[in-house]
N, C-alpha and C. Protein backbone atom coordinates (compact mmCIF):
# COMPACT_ATOMS: atom_id res chain seq x y z
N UNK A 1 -15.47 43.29 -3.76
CA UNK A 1 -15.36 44.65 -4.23
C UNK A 1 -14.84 45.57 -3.12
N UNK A 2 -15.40 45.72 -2.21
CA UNK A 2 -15.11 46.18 -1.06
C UNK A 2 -13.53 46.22 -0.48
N UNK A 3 -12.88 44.80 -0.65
CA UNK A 3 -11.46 44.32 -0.48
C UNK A 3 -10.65 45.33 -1.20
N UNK A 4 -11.42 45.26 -2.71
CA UNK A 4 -10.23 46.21 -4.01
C UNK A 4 -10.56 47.65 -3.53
N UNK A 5 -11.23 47.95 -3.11
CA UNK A 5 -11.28 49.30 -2.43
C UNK A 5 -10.55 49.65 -1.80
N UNK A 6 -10.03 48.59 -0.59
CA UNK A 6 -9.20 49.14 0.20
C UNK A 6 -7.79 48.78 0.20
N UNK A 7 -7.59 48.39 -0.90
CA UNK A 7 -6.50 47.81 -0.84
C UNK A 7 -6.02 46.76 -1.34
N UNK A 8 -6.34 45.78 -1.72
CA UNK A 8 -6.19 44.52 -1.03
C UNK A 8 -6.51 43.52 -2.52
N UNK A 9 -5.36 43.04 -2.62
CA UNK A 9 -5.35 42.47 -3.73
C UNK A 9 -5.81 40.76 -3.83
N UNK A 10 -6.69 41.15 -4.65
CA UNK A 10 -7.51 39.57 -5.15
C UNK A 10 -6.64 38.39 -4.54
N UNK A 11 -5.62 38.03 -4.83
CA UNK A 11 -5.01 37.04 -4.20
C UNK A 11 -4.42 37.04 -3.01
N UNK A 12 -4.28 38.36 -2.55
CA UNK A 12 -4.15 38.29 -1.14
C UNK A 12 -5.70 38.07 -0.42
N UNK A 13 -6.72 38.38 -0.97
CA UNK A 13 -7.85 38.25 -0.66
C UNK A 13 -8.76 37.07 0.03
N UNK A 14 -8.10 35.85 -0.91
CA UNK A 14 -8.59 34.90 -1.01
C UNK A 14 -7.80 33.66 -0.38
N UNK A 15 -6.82 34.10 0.16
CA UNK A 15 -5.59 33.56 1.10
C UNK A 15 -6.04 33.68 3.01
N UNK A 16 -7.16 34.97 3.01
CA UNK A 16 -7.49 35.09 3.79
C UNK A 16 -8.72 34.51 4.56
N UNK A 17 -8.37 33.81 6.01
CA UNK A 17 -9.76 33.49 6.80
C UNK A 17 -10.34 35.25 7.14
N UNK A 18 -11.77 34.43 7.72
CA UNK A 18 -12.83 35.70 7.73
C UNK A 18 -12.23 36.74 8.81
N UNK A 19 -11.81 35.66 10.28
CA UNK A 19 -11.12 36.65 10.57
C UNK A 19 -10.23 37.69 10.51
N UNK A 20 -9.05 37.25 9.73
CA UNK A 20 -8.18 37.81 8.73
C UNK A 20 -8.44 39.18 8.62
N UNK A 21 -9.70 38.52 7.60
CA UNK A 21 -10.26 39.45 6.58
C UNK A 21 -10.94 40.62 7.11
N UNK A 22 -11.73 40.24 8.61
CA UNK A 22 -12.33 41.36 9.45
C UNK A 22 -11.11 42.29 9.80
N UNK A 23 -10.13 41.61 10.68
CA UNK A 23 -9.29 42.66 11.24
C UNK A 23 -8.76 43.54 10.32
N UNK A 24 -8.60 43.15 9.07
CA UNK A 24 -7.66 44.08 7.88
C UNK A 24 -8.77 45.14 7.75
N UNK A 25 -10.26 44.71 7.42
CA UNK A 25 -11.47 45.78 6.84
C UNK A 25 -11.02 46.54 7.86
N UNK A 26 -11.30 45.99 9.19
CA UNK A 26 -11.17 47.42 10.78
C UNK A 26 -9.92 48.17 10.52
N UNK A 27 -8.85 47.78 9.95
CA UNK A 27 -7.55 48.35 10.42
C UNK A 27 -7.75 49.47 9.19
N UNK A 28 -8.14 49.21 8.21
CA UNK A 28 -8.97 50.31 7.36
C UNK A 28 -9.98 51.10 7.79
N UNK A 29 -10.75 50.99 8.46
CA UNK A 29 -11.89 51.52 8.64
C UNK A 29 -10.94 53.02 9.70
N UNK A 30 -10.36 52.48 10.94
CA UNK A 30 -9.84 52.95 11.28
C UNK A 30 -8.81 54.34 11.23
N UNK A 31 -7.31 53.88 9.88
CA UNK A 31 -6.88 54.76 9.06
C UNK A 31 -7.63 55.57 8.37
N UNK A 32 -9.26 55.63 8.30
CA UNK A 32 -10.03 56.45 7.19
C UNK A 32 -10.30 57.17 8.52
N UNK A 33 -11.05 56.67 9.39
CA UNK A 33 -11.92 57.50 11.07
C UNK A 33 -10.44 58.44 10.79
N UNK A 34 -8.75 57.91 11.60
CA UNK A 34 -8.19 59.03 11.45
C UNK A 34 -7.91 60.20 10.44
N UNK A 35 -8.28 59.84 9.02
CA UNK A 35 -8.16 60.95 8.30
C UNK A 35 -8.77 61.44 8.87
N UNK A 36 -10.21 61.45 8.77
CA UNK A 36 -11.59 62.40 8.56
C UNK A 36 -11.11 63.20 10.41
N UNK A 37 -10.59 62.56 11.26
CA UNK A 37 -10.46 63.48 12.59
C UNK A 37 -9.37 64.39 12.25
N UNK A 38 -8.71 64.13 11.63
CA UNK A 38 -7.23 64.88 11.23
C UNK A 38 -8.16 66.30 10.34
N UNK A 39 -9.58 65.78 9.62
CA UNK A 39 -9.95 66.88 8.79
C UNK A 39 -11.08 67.73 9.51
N UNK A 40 -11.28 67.38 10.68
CA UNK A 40 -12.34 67.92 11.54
C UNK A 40 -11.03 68.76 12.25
N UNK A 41 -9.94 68.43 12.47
CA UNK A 41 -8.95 69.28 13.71
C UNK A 41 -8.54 70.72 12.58
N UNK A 42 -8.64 70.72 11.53
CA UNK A 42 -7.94 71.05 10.50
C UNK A 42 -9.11 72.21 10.46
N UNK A 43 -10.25 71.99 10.02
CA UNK A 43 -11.50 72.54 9.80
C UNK A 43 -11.72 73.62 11.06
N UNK A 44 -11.70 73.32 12.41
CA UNK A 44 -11.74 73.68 13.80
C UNK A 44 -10.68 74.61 13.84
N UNK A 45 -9.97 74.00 13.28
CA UNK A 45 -8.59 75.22 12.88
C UNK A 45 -8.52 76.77 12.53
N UNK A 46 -8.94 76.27 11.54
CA UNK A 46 -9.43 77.47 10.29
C UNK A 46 -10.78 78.49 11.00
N UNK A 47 -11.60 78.03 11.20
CA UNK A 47 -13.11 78.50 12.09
C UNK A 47 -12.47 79.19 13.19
N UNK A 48 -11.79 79.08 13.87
CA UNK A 48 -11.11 79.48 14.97
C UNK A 48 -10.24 80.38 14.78
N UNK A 49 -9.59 80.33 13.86
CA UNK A 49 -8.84 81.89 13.37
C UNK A 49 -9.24 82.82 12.88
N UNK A 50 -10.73 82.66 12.67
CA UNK A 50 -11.52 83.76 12.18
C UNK A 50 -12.68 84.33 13.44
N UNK A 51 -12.04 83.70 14.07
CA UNK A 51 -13.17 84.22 15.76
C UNK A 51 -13.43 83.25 16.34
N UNK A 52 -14.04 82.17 15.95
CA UNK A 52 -15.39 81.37 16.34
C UNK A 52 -14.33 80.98 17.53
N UNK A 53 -15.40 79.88 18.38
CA UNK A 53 -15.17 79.47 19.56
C UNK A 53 -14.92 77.71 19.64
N UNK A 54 -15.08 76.87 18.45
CA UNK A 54 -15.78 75.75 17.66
C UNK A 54 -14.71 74.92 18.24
N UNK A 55 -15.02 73.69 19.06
CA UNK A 55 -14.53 72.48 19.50
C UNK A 55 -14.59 71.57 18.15
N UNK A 56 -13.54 70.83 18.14
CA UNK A 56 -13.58 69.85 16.63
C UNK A 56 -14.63 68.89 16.38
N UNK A 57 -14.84 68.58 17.88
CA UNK A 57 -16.03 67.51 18.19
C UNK A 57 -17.19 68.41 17.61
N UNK A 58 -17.10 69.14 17.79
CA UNK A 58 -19.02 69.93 17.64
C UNK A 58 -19.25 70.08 15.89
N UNK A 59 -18.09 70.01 14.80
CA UNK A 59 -18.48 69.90 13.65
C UNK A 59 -19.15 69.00 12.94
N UNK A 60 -18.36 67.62 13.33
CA UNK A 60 -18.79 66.49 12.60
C UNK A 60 -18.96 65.01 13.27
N UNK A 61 -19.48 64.36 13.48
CA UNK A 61 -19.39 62.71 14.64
C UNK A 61 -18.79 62.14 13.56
N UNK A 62 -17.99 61.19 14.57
CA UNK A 62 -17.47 60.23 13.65
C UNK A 62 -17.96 58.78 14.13
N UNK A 63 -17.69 58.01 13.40
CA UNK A 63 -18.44 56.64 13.61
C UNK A 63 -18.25 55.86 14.95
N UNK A 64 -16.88 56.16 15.42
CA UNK A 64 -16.27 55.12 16.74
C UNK A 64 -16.95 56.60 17.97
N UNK A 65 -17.83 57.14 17.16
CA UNK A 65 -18.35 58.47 18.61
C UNK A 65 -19.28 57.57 19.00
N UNK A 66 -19.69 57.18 19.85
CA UNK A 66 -20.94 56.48 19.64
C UNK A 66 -22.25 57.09 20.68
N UNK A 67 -22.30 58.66 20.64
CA UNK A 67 -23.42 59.21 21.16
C UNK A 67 -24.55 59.85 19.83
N UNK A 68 -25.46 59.63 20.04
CA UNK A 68 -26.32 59.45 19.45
C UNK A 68 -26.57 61.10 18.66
N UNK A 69 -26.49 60.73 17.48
CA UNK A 69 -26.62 62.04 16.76
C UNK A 69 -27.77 63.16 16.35
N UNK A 70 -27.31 64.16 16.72
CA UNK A 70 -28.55 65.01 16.62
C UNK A 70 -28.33 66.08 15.58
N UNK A 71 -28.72 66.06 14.06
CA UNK A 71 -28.75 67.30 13.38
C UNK A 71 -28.80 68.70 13.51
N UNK A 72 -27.62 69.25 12.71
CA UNK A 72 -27.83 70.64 13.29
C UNK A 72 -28.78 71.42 12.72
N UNK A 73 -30.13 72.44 13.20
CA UNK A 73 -30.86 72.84 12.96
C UNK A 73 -30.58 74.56 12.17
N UNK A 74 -31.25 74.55 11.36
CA UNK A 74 -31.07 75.72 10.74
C UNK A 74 -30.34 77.13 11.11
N UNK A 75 -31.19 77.38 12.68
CA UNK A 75 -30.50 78.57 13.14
C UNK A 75 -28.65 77.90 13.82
N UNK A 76 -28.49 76.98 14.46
CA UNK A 76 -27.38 76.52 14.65
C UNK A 76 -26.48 76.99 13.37
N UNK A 77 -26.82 76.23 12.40
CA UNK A 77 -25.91 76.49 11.07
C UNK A 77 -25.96 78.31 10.46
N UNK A 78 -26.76 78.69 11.20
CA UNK A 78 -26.34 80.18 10.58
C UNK A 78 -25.76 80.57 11.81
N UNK A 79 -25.81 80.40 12.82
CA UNK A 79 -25.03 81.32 14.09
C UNK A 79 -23.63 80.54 14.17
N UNK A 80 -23.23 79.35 13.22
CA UNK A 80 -21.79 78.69 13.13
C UNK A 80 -21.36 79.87 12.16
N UNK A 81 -22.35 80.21 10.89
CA UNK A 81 -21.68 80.83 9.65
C UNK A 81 -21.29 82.24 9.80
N UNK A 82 -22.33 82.69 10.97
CA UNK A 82 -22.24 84.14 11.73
C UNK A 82 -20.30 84.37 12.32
N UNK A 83 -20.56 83.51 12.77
CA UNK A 83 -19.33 83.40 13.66
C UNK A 83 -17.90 83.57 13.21
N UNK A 84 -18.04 82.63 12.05
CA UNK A 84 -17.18 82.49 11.05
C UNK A 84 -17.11 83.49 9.67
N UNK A 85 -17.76 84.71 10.31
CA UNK A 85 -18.00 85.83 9.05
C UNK A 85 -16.93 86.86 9.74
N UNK A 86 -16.95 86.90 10.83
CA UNK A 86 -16.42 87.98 12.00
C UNK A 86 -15.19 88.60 10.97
């Protein structure tokens, strides 16, 4: 299921060793990490033309980040929304 998700058609599927099959999932996994950074630069964008000060990194982690994540706490998320009211 996972395969037809990304692509990847049943008989090409099954043509494939595991390795194969790993590097293709990563080379996907990958093209998705770059959307979602392409939509964090985009986002950082926008926040930033309305005042704020907002590094792209500080919106959202992405999976290949690999420092350990810390939720943003209530007042954080209103002094982002503050910012972005200006």
């Amino acid at each position: 299921m996972q395969s037809a998700r990304a692509g990847l058609k049943p008989k090409d599927f099954w043509e494939m060793d595991i390795r194969e099959w790993s590097n293709y999932m990563e080379g996907v996994q990958l093209k998705q990490e770059d959307r979602w950074r392409h939509t964090r630069e985009i986002m950082a964008a926008i926040y930033n033309t309305a005042g704020a000060n907002i590094k792209a990194e500080d919106l959202f982690q992405l999976p290949s980040e690999k420092t350990e994540f810390k939720p943003t706490t209530l007042e954080e998320r209103i002094k982002i929304a503050m910012n972005y009211k200006r």
